[in-house]
N, C-alpha and C. Protein backbone atom coordinates (compact mmCIF):
# COMPACT_ATOMS: atom_id res chain seq x y z
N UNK A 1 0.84 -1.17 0.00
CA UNK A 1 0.00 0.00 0.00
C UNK A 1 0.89 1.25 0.00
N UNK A 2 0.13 2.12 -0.82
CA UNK A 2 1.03 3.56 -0.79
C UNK A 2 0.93 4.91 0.22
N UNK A 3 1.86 5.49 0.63
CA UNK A 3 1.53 6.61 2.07
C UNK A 3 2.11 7.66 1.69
N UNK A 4 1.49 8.61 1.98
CA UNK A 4 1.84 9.95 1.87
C UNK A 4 1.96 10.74 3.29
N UNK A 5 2.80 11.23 4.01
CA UNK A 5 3.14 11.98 5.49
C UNK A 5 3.36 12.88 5.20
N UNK A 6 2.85 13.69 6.13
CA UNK A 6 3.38 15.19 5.77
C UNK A 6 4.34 15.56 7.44
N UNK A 7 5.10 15.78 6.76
CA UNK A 7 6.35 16.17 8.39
C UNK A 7 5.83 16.93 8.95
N UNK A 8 6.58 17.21 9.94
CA UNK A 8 6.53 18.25 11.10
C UNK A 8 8.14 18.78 11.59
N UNK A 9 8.14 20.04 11.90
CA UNK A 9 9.23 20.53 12.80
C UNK A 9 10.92 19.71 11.86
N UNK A 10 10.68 19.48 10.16
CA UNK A 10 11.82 19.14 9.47
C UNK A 10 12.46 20.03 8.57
N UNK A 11 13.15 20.05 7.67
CA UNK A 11 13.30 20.68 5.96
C UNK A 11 12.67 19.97 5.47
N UNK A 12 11.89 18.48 5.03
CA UNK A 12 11.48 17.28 4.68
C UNK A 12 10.19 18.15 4.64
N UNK A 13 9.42 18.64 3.71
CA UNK A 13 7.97 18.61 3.59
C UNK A 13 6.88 17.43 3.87
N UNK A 14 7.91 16.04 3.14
CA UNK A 14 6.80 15.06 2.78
C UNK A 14 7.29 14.11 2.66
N UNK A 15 6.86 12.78 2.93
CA UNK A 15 7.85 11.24 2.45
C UNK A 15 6.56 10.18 2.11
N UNK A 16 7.09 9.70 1.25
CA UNK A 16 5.84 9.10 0.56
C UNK A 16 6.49 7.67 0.34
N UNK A 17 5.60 6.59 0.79
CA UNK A 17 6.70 5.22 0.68
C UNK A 17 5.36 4.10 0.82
N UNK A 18 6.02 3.16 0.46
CA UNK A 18 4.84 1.49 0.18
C UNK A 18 5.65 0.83 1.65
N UNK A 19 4.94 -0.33 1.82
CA UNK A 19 4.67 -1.03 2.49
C UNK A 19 4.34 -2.14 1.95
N UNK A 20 5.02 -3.27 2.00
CA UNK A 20 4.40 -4.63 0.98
C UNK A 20 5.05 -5.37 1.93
N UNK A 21 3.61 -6.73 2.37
CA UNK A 21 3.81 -7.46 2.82
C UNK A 21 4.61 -7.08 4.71
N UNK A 22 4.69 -5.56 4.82
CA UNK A 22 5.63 -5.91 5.90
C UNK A 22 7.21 -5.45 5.67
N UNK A 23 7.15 -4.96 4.13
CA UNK A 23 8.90 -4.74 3.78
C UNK A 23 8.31 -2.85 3.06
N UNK A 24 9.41 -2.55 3.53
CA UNK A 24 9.19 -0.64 3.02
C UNK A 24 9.96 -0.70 1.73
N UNK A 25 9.10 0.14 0.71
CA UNK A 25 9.64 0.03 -0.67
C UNK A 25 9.44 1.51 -0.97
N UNK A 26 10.09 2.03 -2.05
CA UNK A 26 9.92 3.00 -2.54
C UNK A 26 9.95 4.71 -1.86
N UNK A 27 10.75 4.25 -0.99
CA UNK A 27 10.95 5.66 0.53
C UNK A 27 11.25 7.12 -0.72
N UNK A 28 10.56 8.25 -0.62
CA UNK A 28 11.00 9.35 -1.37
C UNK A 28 10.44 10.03 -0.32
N UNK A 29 12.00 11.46 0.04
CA UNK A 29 11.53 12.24 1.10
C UNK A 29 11.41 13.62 0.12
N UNK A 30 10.31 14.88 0.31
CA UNK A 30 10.43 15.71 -0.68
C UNK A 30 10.42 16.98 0.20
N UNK A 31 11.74 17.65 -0.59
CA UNK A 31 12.35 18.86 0.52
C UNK A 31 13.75 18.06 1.18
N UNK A 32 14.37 18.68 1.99
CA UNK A 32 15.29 18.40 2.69
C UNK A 32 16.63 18.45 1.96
N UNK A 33 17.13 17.74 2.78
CA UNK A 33 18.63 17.48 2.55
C UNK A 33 18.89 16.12 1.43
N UNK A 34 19.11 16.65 0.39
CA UNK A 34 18.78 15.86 -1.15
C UNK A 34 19.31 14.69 -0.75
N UNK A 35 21.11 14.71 -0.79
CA UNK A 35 22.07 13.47 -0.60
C UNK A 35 21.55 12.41 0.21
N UNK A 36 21.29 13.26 2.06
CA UNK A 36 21.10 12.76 3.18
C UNK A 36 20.15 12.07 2.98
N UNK A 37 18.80 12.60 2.24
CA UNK A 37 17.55 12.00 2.61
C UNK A 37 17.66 10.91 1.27
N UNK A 38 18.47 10.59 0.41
CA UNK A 38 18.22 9.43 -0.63
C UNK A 38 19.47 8.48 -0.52
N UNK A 39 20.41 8.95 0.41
CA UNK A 39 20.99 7.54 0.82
C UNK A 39 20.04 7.36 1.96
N UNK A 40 19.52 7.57 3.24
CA UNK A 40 18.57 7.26 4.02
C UNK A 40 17.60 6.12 3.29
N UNK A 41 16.79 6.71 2.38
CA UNK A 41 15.94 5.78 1.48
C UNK A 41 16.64 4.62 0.75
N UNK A 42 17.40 5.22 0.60
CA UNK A 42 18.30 3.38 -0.04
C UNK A 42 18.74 3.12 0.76
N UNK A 43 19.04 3.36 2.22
CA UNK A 43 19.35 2.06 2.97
C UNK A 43 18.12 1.40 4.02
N UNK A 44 17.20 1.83 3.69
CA UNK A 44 15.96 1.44 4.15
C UNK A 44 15.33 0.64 3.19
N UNK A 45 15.36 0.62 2.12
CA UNK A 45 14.71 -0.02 0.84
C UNK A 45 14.74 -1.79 1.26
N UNK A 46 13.54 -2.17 1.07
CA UNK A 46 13.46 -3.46 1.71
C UNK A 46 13.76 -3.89 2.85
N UNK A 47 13.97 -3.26 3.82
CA UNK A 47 13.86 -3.75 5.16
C UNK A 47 12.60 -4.00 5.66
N UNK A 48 12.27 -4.52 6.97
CA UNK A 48 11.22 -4.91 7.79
C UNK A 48 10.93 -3.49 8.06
N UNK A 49 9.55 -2.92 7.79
CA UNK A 49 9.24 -1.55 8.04
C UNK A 49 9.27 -1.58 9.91
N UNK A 50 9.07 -2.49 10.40
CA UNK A 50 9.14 -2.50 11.77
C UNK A 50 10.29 -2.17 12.17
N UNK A 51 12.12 -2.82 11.45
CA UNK A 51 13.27 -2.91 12.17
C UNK A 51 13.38 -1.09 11.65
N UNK A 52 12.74 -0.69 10.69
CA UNK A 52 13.82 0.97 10.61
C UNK A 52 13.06 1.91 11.47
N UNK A 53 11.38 1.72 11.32
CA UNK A 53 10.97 2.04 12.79
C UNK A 53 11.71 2.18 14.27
N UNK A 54 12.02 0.68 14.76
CA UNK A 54 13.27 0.63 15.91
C UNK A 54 14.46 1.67 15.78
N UNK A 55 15.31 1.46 14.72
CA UNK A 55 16.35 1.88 14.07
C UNK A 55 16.19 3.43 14.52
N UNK A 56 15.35 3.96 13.78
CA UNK A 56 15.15 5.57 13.97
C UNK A 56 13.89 6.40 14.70
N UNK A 57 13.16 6.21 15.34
CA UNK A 57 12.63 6.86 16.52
C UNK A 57 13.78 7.35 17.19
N UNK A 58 13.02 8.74 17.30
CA UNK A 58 13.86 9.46 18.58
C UNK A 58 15.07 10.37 18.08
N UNK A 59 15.54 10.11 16.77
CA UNK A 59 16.90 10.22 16.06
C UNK A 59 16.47 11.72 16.17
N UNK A 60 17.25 12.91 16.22
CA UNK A 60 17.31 14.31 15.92
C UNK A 60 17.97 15.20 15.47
N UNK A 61 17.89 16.13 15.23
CA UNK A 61 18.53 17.02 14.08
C UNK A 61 19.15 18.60 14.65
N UNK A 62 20.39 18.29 14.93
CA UNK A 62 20.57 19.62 15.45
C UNK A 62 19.56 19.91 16.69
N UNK A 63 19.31 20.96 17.16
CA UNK A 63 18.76 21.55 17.78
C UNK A 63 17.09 21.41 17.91
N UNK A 64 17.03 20.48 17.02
CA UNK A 64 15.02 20.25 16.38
C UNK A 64 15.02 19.16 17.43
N UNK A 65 14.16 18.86 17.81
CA UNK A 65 13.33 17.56 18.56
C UNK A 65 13.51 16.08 17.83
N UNK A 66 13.36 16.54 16.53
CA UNK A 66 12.98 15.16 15.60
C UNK A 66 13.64 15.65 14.08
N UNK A 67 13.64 14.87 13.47
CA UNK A 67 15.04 14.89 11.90
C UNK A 67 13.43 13.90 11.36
N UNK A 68 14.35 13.86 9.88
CA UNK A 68 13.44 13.05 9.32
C UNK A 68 13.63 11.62 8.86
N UNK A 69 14.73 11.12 9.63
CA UNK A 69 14.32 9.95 9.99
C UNK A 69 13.41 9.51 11.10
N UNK A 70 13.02 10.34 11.91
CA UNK A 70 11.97 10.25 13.27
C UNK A 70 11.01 10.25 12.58
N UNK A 71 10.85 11.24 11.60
CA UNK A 71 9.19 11.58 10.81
C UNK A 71 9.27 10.57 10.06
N UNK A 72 10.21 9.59 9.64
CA UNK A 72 9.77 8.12 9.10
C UNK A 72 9.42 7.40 9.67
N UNK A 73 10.13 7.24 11.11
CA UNK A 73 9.32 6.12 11.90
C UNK A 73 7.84 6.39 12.41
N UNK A 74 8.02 7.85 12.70
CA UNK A 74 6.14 8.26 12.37
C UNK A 74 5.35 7.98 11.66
N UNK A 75 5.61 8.22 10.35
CA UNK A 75 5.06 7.64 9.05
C UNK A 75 5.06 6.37 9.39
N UNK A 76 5.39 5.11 9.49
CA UNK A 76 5.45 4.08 9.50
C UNK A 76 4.63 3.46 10.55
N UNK A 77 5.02 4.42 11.93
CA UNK A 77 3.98 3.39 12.71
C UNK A 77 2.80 3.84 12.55
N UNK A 78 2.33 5.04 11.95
CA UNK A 78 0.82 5.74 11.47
C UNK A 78 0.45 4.61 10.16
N UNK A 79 1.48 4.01 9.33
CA UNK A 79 0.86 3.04 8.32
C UNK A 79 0.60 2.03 9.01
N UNK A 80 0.90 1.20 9.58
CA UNK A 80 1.22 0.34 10.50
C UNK A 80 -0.09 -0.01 10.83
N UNK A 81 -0.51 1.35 12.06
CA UNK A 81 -1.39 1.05 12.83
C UNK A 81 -2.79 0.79 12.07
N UNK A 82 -2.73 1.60 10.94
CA UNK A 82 -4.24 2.06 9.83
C UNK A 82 -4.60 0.67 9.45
């Protein structure tokens, strides 16, 4: 299934990513930090959407509360739960 998030408190406007079977496919973050946020997505690509969940909760950005790997594991456990 396909998801669309809209961030909070990032540069990351938006990350839009599948879910199949249980494995995260297709991670695109839009806005941000170009490099950062598309090696992020390729090293998430096919993992257990649960283990990058673990992986990145909590992770932060400078001086911000939350980065956008946090707003992925948001995204994820908001797909998750739906």
């Amino acid at each position: 299934m396909d998801y669309r998030y809209k961030t909070s408190g990032t540069c990351s406007r938006e990350i839009l990513f599948s879910i199949e079977d249980g494995i995260l496919k297709n991670v695109q973050f839009i806005g941000g930090c170009n490099g950062n946020l598309k090696g992020i997505a390729l090293l998430v690509e096919g993992m257990k959407a649960e283990d990058v969940m673990g992986k990145v909760t909590g992770v932060t950005c400078g001086y911000k509360k939350t980065s956008c790997p946090d707003q992925l594991a948001n995204a994820i456990k908001l797909a998750l739960e739906a």
